[in-house]
PDB file of N, CA and C in Angstrom:
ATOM      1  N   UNK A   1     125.686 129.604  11.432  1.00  0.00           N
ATOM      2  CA  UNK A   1     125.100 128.294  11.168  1.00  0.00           C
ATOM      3  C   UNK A   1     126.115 127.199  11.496  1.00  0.00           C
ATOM      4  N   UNK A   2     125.696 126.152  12.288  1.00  0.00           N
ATOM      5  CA  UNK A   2     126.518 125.174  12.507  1.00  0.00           C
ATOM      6  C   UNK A   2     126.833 123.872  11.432  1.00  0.00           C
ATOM      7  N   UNK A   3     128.295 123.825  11.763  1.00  0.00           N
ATOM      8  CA  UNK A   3     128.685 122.562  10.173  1.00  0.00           C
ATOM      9  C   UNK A   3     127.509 121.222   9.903  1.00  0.00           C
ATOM     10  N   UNK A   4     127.335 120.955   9.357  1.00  0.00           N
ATOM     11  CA  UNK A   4     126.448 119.975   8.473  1.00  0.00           C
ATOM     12  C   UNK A   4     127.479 118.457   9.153  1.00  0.00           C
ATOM     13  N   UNK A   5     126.553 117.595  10.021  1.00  0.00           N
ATOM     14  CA  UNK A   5     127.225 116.144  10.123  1.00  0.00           C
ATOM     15  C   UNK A   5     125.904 114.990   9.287  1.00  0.00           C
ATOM     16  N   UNK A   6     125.861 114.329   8.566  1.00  0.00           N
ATOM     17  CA  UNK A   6     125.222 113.268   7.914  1.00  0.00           C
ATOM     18  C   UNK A   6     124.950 111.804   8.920  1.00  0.00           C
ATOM     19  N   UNK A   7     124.220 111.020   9.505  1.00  0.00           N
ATOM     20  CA  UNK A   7     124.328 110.122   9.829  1.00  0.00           C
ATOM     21  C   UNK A   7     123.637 109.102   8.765  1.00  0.00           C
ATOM     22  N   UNK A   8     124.188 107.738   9.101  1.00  0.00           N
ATOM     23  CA  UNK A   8     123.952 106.595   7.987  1.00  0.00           C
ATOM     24  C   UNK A   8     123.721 105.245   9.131  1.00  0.00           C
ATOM     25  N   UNK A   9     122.919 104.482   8.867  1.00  0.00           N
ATOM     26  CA  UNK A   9     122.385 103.156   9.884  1.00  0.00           C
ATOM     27  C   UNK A   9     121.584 102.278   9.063  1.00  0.00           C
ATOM     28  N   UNK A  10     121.988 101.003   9.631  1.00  0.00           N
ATOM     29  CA  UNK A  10     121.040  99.834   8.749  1.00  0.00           C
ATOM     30  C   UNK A  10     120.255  99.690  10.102  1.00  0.00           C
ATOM     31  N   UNK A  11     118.939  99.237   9.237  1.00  0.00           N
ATOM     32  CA  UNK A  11     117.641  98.994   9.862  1.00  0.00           C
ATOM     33  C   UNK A  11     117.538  97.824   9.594  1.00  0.00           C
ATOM     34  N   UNK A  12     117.785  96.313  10.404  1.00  0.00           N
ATOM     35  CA  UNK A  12     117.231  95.248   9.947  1.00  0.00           C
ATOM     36  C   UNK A  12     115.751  94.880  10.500  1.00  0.00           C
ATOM     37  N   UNK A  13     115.049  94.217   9.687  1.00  0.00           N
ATOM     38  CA  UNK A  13     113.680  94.291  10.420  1.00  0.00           C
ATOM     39  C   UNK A  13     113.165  93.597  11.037  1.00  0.00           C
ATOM     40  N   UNK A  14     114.183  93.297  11.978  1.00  0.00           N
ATOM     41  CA  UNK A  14     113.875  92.940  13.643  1.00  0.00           C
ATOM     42  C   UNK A  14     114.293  94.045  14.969  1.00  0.00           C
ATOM     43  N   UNK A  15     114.939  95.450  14.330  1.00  0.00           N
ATOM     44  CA  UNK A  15     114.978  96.322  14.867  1.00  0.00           C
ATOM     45  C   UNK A  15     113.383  97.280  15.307  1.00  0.00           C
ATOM     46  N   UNK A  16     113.156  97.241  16.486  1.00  0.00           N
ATOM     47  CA  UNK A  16     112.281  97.614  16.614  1.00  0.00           C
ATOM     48  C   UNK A  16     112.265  99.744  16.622  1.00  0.00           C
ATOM     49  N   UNK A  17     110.941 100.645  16.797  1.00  0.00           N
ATOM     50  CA  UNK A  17     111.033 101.383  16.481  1.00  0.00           C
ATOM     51  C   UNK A  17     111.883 102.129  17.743  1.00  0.00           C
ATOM     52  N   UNK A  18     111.322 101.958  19.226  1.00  0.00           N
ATOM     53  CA  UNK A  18     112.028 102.461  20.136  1.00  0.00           C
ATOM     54  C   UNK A  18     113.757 101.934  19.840  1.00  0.00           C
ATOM     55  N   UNK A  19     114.317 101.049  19.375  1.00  0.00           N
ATOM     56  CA  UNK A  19     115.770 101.014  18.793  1.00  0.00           C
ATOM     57  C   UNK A  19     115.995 102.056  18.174  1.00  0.00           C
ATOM     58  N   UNK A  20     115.668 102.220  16.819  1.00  0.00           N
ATOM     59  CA  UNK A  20     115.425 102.957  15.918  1.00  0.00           C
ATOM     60  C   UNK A  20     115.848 104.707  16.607  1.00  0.00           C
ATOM     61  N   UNK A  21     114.564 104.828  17.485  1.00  0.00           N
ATOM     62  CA  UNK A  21     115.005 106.318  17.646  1.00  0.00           C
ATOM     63  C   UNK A  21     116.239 106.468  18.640  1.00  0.00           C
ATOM     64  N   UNK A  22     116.470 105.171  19.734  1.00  0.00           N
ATOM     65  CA  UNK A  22     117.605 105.360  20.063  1.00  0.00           C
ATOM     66  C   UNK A  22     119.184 105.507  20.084  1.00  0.00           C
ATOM     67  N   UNK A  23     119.071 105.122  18.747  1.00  0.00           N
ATOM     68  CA  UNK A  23     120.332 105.372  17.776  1.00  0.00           C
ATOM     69  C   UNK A  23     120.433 106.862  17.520  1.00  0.00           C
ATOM     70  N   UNK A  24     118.868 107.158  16.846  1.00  0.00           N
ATOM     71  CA  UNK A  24     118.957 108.678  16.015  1.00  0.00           C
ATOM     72  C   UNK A  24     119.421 109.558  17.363  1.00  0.00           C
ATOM     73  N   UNK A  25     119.052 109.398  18.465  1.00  0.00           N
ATOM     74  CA  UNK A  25     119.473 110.059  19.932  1.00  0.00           C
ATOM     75  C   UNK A  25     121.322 110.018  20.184  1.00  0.00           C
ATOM     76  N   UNK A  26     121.484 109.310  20.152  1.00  0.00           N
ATOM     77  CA  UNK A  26     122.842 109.031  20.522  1.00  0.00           C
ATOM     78  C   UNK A  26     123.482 109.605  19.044  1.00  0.00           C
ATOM     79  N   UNK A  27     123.044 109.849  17.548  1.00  0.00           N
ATOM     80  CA  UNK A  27     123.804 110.543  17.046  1.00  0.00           C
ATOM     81  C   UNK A  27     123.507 112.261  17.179  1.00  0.00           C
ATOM     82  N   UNK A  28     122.131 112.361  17.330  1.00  0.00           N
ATOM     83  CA  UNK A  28     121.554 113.520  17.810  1.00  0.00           C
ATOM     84  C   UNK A  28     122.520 114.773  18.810  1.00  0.00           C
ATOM     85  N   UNK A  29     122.417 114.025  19.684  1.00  0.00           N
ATOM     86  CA  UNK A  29     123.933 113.905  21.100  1.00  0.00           C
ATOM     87  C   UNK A  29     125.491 113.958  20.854  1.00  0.00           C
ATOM     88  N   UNK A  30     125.304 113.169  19.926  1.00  0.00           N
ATOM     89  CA  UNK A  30     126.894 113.435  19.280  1.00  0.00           C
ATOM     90  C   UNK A  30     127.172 114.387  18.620  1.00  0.00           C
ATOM     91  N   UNK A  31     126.159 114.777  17.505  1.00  0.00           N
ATOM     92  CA  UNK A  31     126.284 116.154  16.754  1.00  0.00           C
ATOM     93  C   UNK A  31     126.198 117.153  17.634  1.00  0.00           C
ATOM     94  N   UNK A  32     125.216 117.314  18.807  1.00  0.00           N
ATOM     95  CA  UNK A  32     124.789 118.527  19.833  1.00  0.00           C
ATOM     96  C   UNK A  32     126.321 118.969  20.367  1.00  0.00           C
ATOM     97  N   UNK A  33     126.945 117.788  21.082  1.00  0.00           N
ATOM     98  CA  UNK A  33     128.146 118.201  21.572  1.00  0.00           C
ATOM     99  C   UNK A  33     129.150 118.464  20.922  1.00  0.00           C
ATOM    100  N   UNK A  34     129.617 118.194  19.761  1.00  0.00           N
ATOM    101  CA  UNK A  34     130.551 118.668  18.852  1.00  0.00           C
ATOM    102  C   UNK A  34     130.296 119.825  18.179  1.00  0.00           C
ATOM    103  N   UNK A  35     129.268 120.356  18.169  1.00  0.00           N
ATOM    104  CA  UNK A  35     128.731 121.507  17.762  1.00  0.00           C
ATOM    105  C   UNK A  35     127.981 121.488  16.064  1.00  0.00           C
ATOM    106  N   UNK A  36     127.690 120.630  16.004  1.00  0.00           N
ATOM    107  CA  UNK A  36     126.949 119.922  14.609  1.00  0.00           C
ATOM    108  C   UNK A  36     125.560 119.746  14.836  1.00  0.00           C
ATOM    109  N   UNK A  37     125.237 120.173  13.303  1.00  0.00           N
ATOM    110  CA  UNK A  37     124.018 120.049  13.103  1.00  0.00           C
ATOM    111  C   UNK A  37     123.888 118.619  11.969  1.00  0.00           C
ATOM    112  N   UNK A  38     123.111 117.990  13.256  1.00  0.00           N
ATOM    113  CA  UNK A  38     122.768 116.200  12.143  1.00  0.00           C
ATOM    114  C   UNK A  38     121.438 116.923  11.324  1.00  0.00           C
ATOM    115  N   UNK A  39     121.814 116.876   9.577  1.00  0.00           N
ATOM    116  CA  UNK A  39     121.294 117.103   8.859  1.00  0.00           C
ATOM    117  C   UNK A  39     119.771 116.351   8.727  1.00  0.00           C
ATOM    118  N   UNK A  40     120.559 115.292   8.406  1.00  0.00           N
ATOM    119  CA  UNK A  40     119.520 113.926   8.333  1.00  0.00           C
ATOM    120  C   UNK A  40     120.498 112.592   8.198  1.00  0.00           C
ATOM    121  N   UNK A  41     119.129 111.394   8.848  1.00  0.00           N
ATOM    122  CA  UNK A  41     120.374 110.174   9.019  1.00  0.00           C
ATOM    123  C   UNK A  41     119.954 109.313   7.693  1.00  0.00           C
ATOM    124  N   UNK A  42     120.392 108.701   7.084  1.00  0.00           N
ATOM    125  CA  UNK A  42     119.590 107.770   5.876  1.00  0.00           C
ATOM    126  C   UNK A  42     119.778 106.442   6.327  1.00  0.00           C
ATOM    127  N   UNK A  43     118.787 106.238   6.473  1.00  0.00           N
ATOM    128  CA  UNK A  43     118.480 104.724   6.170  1.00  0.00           C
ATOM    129  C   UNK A  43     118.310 103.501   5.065  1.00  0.00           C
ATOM    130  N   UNK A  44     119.383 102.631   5.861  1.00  0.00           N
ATOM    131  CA  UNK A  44     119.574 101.095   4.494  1.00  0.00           C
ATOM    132  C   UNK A  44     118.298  99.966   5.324  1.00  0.00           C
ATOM    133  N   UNK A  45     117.408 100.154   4.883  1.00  0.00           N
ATOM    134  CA  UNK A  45     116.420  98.721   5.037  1.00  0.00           C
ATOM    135  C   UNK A  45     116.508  97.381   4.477  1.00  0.00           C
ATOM    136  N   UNK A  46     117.420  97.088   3.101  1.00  0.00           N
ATOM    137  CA  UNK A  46     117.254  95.936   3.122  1.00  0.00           C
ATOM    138  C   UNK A  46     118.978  95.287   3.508  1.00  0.00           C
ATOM    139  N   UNK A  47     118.856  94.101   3.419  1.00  0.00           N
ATOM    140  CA  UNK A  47     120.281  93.913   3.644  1.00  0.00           C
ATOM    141  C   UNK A  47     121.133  93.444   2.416  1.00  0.00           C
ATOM    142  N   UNK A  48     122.247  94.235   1.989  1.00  0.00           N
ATOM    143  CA  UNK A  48     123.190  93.665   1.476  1.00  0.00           C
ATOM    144  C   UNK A  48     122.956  94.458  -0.060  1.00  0.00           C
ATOM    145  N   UNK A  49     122.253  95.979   0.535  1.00  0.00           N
ATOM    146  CA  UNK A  49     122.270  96.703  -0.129  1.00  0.00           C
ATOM    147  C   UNK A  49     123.241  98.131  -0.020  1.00  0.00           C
ATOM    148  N   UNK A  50     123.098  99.063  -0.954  1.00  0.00           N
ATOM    149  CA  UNK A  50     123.247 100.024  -0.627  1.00  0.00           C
ATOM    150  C   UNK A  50     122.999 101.577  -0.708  1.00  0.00           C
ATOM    151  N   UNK A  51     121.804 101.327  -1.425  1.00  0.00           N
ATOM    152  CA  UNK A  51     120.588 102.629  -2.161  1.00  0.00           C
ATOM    153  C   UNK A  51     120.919 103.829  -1.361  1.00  0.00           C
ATOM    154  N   UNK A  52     120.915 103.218  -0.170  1.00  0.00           N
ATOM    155  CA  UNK A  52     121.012 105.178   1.081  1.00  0.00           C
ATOM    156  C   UNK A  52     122.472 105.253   1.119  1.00  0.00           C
ATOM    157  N   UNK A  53     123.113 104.395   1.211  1.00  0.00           N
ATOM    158  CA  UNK A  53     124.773 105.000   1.072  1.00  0.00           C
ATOM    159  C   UNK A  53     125.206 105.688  -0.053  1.00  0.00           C
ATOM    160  N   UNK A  54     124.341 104.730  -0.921  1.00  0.00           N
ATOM    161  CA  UNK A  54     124.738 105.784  -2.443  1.00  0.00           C
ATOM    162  C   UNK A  54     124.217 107.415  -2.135  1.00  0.00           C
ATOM    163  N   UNK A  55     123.005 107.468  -1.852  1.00  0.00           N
ATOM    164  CA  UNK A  55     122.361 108.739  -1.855  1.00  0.00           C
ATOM    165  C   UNK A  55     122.980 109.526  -0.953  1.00  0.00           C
ATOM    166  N   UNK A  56     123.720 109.162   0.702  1.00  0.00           N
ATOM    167  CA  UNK A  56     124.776 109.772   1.345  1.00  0.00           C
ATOM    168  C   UNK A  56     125.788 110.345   0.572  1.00  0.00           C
ATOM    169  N   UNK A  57     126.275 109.628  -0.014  1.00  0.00           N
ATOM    170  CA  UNK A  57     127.565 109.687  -0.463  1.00  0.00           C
ATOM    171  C   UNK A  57     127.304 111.283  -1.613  1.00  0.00           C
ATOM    172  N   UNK A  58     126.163 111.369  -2.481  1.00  0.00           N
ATOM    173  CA  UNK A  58     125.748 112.550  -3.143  1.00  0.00           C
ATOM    174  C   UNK A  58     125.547 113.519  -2.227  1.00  0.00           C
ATOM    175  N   UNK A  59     124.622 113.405  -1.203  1.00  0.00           N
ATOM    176  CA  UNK A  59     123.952 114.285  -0.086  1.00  0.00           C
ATOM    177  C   UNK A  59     125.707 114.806   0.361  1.00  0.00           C
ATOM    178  N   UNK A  60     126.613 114.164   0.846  1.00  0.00           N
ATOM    179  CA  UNK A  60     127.598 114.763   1.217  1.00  0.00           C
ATOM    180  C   UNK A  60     128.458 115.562   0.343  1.00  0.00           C
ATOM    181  N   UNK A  61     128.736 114.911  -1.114  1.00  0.00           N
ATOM    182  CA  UNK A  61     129.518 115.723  -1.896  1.00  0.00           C
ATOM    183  C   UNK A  61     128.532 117.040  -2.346  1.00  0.00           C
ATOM    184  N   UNK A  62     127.524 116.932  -2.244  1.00  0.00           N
ATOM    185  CA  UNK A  62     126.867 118.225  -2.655  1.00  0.00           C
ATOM    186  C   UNK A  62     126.547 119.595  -1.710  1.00  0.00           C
ATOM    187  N   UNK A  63     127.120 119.008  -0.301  1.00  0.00           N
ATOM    188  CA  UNK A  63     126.702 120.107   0.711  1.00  0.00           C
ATOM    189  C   UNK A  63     128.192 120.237   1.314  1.00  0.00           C
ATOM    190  N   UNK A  64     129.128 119.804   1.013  1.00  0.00           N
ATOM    191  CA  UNK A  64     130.505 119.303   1.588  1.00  0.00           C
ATOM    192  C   UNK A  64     130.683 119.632   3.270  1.00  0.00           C
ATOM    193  N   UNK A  65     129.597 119.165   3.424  1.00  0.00           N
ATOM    194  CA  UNK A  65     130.145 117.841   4.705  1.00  0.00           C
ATOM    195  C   UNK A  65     131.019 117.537   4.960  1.00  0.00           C
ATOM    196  N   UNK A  66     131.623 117.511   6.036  1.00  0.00           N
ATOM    197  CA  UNK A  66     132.821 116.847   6.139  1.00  0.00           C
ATOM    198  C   UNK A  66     132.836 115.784   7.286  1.00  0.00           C
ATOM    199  N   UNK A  67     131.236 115.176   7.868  1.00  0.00           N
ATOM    200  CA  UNK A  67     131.249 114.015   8.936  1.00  0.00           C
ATOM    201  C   UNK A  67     130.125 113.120   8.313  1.00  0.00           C
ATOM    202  N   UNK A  68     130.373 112.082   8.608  1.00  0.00           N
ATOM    203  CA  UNK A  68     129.267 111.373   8.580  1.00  0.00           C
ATOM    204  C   UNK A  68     129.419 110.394   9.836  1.00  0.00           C
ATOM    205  N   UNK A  69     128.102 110.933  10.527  1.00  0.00           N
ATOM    206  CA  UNK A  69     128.126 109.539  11.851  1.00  0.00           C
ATOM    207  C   UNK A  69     127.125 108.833  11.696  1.00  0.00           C
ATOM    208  N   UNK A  70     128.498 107.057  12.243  1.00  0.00           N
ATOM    209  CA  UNK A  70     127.019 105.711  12.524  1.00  0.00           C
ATOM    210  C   UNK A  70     127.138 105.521  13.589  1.00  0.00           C
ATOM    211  N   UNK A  71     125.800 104.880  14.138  1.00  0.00           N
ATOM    212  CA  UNK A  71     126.083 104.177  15.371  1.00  0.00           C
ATOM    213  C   UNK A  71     127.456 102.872  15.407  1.00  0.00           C
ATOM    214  N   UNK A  72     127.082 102.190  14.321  1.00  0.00           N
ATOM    215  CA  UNK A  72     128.735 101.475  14.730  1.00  0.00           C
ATOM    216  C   UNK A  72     129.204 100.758  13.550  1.00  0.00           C
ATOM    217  N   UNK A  73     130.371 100.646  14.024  1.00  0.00           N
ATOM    218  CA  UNK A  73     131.149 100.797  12.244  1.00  0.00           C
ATOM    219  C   UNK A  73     130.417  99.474  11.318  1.00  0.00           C
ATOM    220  N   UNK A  74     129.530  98.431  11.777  1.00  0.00           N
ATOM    221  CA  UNK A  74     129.172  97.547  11.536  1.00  0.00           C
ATOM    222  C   UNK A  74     127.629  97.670  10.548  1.00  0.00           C
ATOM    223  N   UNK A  75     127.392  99.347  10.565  1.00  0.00           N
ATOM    224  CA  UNK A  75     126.392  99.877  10.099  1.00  0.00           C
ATOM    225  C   UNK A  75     126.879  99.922   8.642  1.00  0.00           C
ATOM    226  N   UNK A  76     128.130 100.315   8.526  1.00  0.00           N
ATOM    227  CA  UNK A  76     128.586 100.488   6.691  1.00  0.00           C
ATOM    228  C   UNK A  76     128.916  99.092   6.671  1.00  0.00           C
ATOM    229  N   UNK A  77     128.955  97.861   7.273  1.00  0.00           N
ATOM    230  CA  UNK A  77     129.371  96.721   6.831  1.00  0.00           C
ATOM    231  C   UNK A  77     130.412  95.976   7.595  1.00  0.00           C
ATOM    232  N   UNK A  78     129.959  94.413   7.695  1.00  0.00           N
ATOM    233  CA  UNK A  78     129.648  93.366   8.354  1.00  0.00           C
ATOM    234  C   UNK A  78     131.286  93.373   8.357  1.00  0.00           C
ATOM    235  N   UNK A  79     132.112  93.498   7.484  1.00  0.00           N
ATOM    236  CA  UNK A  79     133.859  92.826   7.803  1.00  0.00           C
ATOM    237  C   UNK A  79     134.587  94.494   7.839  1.00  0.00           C
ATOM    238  N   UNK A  80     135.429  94.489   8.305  1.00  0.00           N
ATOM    239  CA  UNK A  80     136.265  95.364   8.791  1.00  0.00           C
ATOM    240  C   UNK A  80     136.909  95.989   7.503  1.00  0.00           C
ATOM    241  N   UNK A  81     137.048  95.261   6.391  1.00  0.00           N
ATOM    242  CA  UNK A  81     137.973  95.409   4.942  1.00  0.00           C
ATOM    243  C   UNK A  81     136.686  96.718   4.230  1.00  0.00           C
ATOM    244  N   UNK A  82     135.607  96.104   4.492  1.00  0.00           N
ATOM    245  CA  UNK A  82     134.685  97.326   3.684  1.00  0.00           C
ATOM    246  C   UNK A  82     133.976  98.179   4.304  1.00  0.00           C
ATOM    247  N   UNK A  83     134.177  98.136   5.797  1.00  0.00           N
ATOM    248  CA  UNK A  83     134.263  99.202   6.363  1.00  0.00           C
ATOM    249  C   UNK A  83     135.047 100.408   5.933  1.00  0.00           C
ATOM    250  N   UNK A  84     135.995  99.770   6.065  1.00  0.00           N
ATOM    251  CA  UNK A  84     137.070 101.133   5.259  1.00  0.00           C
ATOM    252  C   UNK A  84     136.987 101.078   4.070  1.00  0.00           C
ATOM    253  N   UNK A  85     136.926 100.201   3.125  1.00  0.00           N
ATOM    254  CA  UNK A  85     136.210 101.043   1.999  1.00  0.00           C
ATOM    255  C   UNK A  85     135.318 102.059   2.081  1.00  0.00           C
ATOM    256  N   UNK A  86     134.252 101.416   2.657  1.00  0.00           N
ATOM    257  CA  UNK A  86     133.113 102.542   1.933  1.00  0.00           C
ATOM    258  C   UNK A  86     133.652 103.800   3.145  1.00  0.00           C
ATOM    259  N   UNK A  87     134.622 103.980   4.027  1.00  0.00           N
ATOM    260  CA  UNK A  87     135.104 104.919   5.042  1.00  0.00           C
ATOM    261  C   UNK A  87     135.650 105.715   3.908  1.00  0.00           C
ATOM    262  N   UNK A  88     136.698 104.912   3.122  1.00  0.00           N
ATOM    263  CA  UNK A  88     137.733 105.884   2.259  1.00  0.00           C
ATOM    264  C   UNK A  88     136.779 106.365   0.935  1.00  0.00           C
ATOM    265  N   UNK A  89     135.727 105.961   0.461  1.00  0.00           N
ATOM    266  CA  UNK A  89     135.174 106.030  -0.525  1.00  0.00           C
ATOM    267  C   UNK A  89     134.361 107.889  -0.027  1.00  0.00           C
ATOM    268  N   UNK A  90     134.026 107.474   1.239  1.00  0.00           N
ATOM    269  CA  UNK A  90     133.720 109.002   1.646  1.00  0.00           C
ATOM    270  C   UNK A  90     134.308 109.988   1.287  1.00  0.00           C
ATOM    271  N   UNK A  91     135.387 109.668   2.293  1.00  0.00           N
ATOM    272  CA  UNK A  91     136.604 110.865   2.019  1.00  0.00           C
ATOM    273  C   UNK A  91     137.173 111.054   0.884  1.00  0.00           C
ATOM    274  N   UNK A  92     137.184 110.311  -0.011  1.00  0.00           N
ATOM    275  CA  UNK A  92     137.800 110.577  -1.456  1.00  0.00           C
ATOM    276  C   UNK A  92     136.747 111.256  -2.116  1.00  0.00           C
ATOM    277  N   UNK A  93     135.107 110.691  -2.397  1.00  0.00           N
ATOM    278  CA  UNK A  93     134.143 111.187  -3.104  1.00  0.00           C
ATOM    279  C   UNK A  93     133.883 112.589  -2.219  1.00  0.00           C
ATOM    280  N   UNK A  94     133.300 112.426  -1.029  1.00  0.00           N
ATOM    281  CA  UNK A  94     133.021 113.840  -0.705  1.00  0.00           C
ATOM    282  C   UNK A  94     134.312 114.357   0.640  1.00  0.00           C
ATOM    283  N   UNK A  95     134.956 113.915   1.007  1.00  0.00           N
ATOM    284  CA  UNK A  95     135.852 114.840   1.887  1.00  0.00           C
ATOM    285  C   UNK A  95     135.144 114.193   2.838  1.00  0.00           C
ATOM    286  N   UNK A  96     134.591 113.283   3.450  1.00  0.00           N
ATOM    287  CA  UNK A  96     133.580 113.385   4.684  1.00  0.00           C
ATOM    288  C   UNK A  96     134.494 112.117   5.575  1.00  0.00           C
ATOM    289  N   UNK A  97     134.982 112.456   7.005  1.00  0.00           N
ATOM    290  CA  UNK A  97     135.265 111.675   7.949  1.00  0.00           C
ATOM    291  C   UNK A  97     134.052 110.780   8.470  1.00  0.00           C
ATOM    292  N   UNK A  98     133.809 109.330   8.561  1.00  0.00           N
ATOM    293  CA  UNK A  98     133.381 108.774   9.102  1.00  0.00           C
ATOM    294  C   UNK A  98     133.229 108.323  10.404  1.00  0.00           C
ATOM    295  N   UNK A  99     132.669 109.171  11.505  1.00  0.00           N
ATOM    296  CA  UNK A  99     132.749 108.598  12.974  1.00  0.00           C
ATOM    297  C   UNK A  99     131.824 107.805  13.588  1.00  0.00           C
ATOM    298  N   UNK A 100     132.678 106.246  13.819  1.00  0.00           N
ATOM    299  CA  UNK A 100     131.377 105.276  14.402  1.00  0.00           C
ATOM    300  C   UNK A 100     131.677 105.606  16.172  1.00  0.00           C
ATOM    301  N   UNK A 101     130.216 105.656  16.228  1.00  0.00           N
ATOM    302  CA  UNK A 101     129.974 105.868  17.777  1.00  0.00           C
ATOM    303  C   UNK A 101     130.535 105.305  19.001  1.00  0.00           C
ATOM    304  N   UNK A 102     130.655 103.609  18.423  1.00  0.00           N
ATOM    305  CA  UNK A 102     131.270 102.515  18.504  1.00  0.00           C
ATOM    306  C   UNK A 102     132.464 102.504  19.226  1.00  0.00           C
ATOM    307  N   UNK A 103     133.108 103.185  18.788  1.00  0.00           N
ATOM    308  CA  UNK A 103     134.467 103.496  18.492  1.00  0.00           C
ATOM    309  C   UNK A 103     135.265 104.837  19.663  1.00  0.00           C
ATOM    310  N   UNK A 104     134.692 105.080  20.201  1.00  0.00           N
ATOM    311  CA  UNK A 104     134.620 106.666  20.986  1.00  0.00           C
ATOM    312  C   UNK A 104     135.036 105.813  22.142  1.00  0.00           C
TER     313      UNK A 104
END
């Protein structure tokens, strides 16, 4: 069985649906080639929340995960300072590396 990767993405709702799945593709793709299986991606719909990160953040410590991919680091948040928070909040709560796509 191949390792467990988590993806996480905000949906603002001017994102349309063909967006939408083209993200889930490009993490789809990312897990395929690293040899990961994308579990499931959770989605944040409103803004300036964080209901599905919370529920990530369980989903990962309970299956120990050790990836979680976004499309771009701007998906966990708008300034660079809580990016890495909620990056280190991963890895401390569940062990899980954060890879933004972004970033590759």
């Amino acid at each position: 069985m191949k390792p467990l990767i988590y993806g996480y993405m905000r949906v603002p709702s001017d994102m349309t649906d063909r967006d939408i799945q083209r993200r889930h593709g490009e993490m789809e793709a990312y897990a395929e080639a690293e040899g990961l299986l994308l579990a499931t991606v959770f989605h944040e719909f409103a803004p300036e929340t964080q209901s599905a990160f919370t529920e990530l953040v369980e989903a990962v410590r309970r299956s120990a995960a050790h990836w979680v991919v976004v499309p771009t680091m701007r998906d966990l948040g708008l300034s660079v300072p809580l990016q890495h928070v909620l990056s280190v909040h991963l890895e401390a709560v569940g062990g899980a590396q954060v890879i933004g796509l972004d970033e590759l």
